[in-house]
C-alpha atoms as a PDB file:
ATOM      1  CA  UNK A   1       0.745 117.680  44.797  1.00  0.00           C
ATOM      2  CA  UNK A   2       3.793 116.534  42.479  1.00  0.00           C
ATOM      3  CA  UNK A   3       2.970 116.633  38.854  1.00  0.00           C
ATOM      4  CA  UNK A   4       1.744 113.356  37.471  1.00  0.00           C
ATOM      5  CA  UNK A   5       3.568 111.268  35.039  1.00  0.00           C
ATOM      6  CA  UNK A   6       1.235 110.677  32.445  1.00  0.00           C
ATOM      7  CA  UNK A   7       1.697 109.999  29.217  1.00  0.00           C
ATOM      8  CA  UNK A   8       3.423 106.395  29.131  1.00  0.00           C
ATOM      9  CA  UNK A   9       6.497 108.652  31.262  1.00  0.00           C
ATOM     10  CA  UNK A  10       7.850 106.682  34.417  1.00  0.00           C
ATOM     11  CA  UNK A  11       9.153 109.011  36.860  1.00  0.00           C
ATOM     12  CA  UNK A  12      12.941 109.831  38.004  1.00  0.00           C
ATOM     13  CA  UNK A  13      14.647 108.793  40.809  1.00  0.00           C
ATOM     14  CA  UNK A  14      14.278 111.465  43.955  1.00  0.00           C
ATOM     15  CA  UNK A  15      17.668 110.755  46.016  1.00  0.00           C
ATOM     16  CA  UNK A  16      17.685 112.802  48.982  1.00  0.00           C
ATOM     17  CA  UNK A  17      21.450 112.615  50.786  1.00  0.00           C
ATOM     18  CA  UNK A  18      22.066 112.980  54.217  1.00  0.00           C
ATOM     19  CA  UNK A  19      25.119 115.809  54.056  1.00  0.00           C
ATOM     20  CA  UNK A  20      28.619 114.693  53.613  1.00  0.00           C
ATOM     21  CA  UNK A  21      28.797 112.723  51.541  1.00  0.00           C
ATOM     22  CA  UNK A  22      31.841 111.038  50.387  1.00  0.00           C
ATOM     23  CA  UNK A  23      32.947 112.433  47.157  1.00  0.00           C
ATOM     24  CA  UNK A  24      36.630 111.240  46.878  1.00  0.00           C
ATOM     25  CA  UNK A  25      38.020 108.060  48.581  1.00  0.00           C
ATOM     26  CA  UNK A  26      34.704 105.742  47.343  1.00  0.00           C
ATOM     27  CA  UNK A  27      31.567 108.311  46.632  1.00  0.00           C
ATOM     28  CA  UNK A  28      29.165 104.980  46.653  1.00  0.00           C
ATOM     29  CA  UNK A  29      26.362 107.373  46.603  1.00  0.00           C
ATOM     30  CA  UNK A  30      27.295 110.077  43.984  1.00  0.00           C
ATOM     31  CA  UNK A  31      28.240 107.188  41.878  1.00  0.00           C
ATOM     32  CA  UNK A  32      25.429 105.524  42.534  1.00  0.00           C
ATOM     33  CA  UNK A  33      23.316 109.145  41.024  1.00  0.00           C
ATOM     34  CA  UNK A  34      25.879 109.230  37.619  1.00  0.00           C
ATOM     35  CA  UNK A  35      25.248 105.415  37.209  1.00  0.00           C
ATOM     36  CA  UNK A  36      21.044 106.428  37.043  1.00  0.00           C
ATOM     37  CA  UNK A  37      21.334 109.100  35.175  1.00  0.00           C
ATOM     38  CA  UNK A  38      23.573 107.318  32.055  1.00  0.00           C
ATOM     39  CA  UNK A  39      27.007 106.967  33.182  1.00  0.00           C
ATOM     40  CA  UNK A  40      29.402 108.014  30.495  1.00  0.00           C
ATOM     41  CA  UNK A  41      26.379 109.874  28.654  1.00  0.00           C
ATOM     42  CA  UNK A  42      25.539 111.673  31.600  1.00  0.00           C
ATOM     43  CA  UNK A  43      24.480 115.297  32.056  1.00  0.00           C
ATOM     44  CA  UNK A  44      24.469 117.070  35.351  1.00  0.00           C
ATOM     45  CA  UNK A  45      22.971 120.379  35.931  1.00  0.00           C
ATOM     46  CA  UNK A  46      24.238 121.631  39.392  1.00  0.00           C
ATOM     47  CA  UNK A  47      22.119 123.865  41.313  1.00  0.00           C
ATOM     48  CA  UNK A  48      24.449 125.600  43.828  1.00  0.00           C
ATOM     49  CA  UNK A  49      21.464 128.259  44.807  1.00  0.00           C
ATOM     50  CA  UNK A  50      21.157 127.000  48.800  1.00  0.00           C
ATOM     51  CA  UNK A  51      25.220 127.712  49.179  1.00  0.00           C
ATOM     52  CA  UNK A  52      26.544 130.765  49.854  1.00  0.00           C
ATOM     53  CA  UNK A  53      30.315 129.641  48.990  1.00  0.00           C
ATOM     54  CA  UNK A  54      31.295 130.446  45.178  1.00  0.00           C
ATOM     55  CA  UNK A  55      33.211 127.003  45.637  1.00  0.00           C
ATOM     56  CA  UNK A  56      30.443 125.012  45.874  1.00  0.00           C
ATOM     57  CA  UNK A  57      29.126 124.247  42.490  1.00  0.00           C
ATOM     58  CA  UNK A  58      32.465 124.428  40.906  1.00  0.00           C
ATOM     59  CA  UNK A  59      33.590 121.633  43.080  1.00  0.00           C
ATOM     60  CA  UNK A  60      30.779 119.716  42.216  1.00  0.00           C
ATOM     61  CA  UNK A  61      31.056 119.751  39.002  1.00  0.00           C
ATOM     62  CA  UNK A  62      34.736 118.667  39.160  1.00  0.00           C
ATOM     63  CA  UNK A  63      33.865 115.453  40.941  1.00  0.00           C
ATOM     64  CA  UNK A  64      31.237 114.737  38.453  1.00  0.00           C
ATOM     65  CA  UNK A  65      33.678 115.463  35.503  1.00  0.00           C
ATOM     66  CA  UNK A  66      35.927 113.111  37.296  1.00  0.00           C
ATOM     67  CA  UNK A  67      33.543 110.254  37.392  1.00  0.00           C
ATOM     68  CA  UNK A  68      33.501 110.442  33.425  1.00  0.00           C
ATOM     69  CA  UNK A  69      30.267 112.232  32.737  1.00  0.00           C
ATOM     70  CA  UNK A  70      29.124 113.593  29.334  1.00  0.00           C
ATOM     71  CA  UNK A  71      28.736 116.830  31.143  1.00  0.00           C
ATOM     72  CA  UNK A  72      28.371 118.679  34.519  1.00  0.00           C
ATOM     73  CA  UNK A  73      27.409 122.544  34.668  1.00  0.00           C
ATOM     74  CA  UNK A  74      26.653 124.859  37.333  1.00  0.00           C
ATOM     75  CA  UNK A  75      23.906 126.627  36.738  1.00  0.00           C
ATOM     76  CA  UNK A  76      23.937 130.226  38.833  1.00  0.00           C
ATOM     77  CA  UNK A  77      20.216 130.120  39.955  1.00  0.00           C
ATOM     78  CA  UNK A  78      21.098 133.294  42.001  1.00  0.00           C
ATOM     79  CA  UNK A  79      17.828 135.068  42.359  1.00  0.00           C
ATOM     80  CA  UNK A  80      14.363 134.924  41.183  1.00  0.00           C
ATOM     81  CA  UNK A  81      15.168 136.793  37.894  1.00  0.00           C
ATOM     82  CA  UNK A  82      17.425 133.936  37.518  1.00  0.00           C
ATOM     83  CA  UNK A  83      15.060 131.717  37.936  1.00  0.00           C
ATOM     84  CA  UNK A  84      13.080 133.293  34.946  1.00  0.00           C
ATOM     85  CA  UNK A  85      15.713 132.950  32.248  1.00  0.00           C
ATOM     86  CA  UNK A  86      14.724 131.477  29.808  1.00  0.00           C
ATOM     87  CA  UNK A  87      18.314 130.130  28.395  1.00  0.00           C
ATOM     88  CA  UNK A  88      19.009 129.314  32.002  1.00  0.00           C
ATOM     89  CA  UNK A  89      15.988 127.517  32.346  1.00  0.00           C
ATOM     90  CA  UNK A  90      16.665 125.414  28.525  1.00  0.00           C
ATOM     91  CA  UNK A  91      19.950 124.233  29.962  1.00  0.00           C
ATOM     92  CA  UNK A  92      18.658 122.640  32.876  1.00  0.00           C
ATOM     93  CA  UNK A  93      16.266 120.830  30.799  1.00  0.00           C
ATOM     94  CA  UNK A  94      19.152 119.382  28.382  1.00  0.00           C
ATOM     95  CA  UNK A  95      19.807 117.421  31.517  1.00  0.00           C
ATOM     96  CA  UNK A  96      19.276 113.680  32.644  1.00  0.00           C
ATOM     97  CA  UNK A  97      19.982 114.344  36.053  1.00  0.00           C
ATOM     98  CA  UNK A  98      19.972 117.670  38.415  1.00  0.00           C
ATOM     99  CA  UNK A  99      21.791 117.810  41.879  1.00  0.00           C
ATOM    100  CA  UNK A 100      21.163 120.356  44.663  1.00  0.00           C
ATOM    101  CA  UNK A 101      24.144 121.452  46.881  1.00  0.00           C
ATOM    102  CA  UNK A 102      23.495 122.059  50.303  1.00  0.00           C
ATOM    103  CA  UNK A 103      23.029 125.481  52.247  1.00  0.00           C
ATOM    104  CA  UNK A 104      19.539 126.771  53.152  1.00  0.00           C
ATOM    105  CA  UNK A 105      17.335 125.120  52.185  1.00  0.00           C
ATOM    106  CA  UNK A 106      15.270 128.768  52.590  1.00  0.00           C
ATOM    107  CA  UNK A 107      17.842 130.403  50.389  1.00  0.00           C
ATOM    108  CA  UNK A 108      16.208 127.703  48.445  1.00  0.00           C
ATOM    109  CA  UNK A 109      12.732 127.769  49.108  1.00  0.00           C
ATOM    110  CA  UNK A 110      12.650 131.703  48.968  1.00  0.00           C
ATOM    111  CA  UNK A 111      15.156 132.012  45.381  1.00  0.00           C
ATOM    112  CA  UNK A 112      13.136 128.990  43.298  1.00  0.00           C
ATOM    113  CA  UNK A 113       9.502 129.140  44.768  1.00  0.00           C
ATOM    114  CA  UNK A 114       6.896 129.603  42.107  1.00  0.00           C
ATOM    115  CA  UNK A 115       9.483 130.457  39.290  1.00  0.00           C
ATOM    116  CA  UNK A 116      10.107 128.806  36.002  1.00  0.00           C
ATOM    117  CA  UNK A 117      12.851 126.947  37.186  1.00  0.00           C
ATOM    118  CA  UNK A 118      10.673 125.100  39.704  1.00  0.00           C
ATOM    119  CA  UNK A 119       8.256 124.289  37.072  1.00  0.00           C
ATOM    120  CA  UNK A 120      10.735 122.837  34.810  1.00  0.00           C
ATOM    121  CA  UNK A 121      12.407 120.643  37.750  1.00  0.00           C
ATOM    122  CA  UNK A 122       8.837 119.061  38.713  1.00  0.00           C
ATOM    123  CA  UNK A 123       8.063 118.125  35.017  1.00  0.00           C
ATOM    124  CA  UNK A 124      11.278 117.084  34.288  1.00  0.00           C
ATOM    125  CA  UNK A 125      10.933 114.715  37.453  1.00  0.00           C
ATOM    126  CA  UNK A 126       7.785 113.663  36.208  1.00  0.00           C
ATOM    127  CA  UNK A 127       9.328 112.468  32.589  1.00  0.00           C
ATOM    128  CA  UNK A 128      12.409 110.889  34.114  1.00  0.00           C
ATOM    129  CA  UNK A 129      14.758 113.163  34.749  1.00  0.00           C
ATOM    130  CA  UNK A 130      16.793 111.982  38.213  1.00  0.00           C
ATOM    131  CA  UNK A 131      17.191 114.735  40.733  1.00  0.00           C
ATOM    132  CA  UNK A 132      19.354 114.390  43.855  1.00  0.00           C
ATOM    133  CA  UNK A 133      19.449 116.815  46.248  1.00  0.00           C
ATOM    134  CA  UNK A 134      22.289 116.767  49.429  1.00  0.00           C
ATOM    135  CA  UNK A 135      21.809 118.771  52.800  1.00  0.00           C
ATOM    136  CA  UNK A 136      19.656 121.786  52.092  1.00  0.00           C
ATOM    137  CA  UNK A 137      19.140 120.133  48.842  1.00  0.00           C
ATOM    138  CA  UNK A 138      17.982 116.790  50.432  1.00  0.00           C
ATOM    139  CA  UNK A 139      15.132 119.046  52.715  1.00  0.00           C
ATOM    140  CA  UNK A 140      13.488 120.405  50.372  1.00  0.00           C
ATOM    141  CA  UNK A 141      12.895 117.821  47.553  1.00  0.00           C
ATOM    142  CA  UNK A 142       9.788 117.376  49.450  1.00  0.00           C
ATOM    143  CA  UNK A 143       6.258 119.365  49.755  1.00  0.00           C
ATOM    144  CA  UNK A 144       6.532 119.675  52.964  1.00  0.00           C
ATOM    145  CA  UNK A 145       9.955 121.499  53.797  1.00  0.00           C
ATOM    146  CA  UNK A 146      10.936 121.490  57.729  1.00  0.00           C
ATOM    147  CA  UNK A 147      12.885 124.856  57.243  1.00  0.00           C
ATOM    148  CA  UNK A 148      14.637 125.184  60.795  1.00  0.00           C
ATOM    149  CA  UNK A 149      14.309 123.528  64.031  1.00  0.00           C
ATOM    150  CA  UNK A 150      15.923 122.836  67.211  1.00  0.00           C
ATOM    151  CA  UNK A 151      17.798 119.491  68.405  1.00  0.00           C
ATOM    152  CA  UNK A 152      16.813 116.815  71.038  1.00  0.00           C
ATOM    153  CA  UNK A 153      14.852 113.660  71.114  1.00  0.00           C
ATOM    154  CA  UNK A 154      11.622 114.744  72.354  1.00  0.00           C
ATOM    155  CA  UNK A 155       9.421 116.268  70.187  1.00  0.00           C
ATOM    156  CA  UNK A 156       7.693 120.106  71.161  1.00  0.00           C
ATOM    157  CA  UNK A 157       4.912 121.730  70.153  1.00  0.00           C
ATOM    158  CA  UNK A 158       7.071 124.879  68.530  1.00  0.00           C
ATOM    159  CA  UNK A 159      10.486 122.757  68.074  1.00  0.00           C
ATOM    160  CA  UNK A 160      10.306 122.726  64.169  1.00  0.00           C
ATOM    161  CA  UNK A 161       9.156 125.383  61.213  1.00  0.00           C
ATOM    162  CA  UNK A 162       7.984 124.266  58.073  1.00  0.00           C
ATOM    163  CA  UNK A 163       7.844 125.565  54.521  1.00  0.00           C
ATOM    164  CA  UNK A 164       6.731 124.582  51.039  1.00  0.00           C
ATOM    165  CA  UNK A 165       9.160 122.858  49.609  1.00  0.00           C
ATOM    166  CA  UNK A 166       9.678 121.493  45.406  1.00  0.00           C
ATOM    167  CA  UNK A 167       7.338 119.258  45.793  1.00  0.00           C
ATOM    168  CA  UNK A 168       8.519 115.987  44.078  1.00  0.00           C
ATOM    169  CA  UNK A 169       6.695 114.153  46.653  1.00  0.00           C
ATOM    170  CA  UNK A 170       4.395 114.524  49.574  1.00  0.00           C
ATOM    171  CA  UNK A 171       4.485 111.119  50.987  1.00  0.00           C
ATOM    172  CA  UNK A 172       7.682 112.117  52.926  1.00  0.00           C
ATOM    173  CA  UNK A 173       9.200 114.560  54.941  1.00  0.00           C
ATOM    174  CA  UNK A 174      12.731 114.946  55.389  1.00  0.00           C
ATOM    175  CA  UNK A 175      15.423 115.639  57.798  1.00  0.00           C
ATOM    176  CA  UNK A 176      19.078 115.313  57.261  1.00  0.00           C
ATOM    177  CA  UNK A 177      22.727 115.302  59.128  1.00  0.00           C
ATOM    178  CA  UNK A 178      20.143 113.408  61.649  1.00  0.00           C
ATOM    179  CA  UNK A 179      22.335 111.576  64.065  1.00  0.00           C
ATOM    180  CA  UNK A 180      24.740 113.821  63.819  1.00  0.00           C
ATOM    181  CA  UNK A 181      22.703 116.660  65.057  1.00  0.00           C
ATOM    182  CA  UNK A 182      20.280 114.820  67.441  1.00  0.00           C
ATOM    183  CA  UNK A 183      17.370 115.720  64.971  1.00  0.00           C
ATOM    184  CA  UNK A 184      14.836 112.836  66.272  1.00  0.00           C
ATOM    185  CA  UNK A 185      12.602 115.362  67.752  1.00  0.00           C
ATOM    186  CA  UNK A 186      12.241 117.986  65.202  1.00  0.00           C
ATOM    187  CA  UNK A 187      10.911 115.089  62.600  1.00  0.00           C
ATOM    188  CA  UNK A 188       8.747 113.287  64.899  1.00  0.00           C
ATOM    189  CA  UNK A 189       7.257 117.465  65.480  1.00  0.00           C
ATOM    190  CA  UNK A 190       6.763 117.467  61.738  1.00  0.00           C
ATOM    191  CA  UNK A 191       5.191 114.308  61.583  1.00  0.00           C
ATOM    192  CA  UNK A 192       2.731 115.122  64.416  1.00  0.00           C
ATOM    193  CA  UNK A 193       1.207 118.187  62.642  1.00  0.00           C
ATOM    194  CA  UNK A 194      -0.074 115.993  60.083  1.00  0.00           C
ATOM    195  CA  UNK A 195       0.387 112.507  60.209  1.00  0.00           C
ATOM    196  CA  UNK A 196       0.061 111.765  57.189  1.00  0.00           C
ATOM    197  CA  UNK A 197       4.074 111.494  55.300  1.00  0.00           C
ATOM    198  CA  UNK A 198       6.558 109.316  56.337  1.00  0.00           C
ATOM    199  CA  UNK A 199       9.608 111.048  58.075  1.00  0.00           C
ATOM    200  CA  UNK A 200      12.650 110.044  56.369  1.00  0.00           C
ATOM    201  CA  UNK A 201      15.576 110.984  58.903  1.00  0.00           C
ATOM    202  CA  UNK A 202      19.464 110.549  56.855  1.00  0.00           C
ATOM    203  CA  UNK A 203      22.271 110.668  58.233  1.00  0.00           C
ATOM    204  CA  UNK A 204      25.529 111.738  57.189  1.00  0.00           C
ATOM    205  CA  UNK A 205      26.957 110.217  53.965  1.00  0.00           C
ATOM    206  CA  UNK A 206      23.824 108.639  53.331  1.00  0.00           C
ATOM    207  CA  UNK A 207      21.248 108.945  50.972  1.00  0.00           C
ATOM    208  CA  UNK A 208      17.505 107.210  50.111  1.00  0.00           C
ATOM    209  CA  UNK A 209      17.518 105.767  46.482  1.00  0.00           C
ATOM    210  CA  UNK A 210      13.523 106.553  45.693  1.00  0.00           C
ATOM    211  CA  UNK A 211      12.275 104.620  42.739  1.00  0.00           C
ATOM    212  CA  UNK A 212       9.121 105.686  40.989  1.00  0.00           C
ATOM    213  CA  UNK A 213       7.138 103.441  42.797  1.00  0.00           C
ATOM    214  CA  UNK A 214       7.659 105.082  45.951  1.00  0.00           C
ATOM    215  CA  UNK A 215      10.528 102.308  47.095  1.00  0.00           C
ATOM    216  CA  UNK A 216      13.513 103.684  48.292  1.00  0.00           C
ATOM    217  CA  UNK A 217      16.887 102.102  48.944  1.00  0.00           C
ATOM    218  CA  UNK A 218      19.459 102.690  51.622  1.00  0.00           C
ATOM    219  CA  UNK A 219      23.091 103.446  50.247  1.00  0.00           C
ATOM    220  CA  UNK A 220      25.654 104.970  51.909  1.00  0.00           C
ATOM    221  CA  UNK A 221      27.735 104.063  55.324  1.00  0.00           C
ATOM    222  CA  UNK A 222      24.894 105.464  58.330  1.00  0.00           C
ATOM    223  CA  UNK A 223      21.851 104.436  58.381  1.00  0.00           C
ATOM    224  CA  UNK A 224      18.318 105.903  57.924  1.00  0.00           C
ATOM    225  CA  UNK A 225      15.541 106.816  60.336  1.00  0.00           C
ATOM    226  CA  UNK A 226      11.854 105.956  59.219  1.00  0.00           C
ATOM    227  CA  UNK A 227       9.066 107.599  61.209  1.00  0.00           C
ATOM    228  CA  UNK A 228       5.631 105.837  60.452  1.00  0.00           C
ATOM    229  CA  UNK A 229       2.412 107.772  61.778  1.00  0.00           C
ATOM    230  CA  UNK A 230       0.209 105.415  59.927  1.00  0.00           C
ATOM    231  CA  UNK A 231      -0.748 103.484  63.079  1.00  0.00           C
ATOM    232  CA  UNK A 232      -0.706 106.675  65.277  1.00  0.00           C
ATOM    233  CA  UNK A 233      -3.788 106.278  68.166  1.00  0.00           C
ATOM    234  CA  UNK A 234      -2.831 109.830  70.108  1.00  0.00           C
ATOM    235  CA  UNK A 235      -0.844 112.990  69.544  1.00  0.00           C
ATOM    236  CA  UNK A 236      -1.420 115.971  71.762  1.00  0.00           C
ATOM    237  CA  UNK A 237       0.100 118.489  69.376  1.00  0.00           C
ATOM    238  CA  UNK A 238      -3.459 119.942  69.394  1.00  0.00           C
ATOM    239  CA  UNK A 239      -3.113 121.216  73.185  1.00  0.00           C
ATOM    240  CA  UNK A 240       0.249 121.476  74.072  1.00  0.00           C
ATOM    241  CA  UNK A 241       1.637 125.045  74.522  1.00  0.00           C
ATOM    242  CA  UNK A 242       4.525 126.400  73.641  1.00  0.00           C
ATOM    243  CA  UNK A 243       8.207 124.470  74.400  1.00  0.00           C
ATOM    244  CA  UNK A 244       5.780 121.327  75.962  1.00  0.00           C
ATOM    245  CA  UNK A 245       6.460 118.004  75.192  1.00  0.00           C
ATOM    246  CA  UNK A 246       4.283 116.306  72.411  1.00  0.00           C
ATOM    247  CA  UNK A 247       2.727 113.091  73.579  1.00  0.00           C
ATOM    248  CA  UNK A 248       2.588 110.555  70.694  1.00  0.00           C
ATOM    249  CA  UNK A 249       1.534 107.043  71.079  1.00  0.00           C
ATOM    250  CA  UNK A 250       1.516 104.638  68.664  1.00  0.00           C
ATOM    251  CA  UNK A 251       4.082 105.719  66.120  1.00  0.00           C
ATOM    252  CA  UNK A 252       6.165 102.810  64.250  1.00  0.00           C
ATOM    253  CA  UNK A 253      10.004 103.649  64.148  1.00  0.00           C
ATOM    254  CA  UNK A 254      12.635 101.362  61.967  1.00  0.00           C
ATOM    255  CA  UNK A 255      16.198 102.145  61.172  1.00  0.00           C
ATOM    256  CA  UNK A 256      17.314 101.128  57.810  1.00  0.00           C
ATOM    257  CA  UNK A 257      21.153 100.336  56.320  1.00  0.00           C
ATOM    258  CA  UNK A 258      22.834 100.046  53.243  1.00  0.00           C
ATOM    259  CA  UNK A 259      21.051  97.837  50.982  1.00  0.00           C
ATOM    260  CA  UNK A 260      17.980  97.764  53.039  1.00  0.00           C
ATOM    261  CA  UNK A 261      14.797  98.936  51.332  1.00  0.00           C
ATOM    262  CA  UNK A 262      11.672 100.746  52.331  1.00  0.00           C
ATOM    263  CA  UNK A 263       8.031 100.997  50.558  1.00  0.00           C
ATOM    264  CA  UNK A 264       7.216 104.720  51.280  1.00  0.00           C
ATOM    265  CA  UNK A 265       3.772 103.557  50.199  1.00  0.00           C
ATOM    266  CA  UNK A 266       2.773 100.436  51.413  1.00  0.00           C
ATOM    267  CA  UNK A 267       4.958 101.367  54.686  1.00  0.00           C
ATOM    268  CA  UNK A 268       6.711  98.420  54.767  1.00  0.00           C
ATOM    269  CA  UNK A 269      10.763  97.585  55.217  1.00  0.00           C
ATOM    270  CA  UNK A 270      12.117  95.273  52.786  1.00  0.00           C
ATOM    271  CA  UNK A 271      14.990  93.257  53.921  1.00  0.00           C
ATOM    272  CA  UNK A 272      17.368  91.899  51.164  1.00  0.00           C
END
């Protein structure tokens, strides 16, 4: 369960992105991130741990830098003796908002799990601190991490993996570079081995905006795919062998665009 608030603290922002984003011509949605976390005063810790390219973080921090932040730093979250420094770990809690590059999101799962670092990310969620997460990064913001999976539109009984994820929420589970990569099935698999989160499917250069009440906001230029079990009268995930088709009836579906919001909650879309 994500750490509780508490003590008169409102939560940060969770903004998972869908991959891709644009981060030159108009970055709407990275703009979007240094706007909530303080504009000029901002300061971004980069996490480049899911990426295997030495680029990665650098770049990152050199679009940030360009938007007119306070301050941007990679942080080299490497391994899990990384993960235990304790001057690494001080930096990243200097900062108002933390953004995780994409990758793995096992690299991710495998180099932060149960470290320090982790810790410090979920309390620092829990007292305000915004964290964004794009790709890899996006996936495993969540509890419930789908690690790997296939493609198609029809969900299987062995189509999907998960993993433990951060853990900054567990009322959704989410998928990214969705349309792009036919990823329909592998979320509505996730959903049906517990329906109990919301799938939150993003595509491309787009990203969910998710307030502290649970309320998240479309931004970006491709739209969002909402999976809602809540009303789900039959899944046959319980019987159906290996490669079958899962049988789900009842399940609610809505596709969201910019501006549109959705209660993650209440399970409602907001329009306007």
């Amino acid at each position: 369960m994500p750490p509780r608030s508490g003590d008169g603290h409102t939560r940060g922002y969770i903004v998972p992105i869908g991959g891709a984003e644009e981060k030159i011509t108009e970055p709407a949605i990275l703009a979007r991130f240094v706007e909530l976390c303080g504009g000029a005063e901002a300061r971004i810790a980069i996490i480049p741990t899911a990426s295997q390219k030495d680029e990665t973080g650098p770049r990152y921090a050199d679009v940030f830098q360009g938007m007119g932040v306070a301050d941007a730093r990679v942080l080299p979250f490497l391994t899990r003796a990384d993960c235990e420094r304790a001057d690494l770990v001080s930096e990243l809690e200097h900062a108002n908002g933390v953004f995780l590059t994409g990758g793995s999101q096992l690299r991710l799962s495998t180099t932060l799990g149960g470290t320090a670092t982790t810790r410090a990310l979920r309390q620092m969620n829990a007292h305000g601190v915004h964290v964004a997460g794009t790709s890899a990064g996006a996936a495993f913001l969540c509890e419930h991490m789908i690690a790997r999976g296939d493609e198609g539109s029809t969900p299987r009984a062995d189509m999907v993996n998960l993993a433990p994820g951060l853990g900054l929420t567990n009322h959704i589970i989410i998928d990214q570079h969705f349309r792009q990569r036919d990823r329909l099935g592998r979320l509505l698999t996730a959903i049906a081995y517990n329906p109990f989160a919301v799938g939150v499917g993003l595509d491309e250069d787009t990203a969910a905006f998710i307030d502290p009440d649970g309320v998240l906001e479309v931004i970006g230029s491709g739209s969002i795919t909402v999976i809602d079990p809540s009303d789900l009268e039959y899944s046959s995930m319980s019987s159906a062998t290996k490669s079958e088709p899962v049988c789900m009836i009842g399940v609610r579906l809505h596709v969201l665009v910019n501006g549109v919001r959705y209660d993650t909650r209440g399970r409602v879309a907001l329009r306007g």
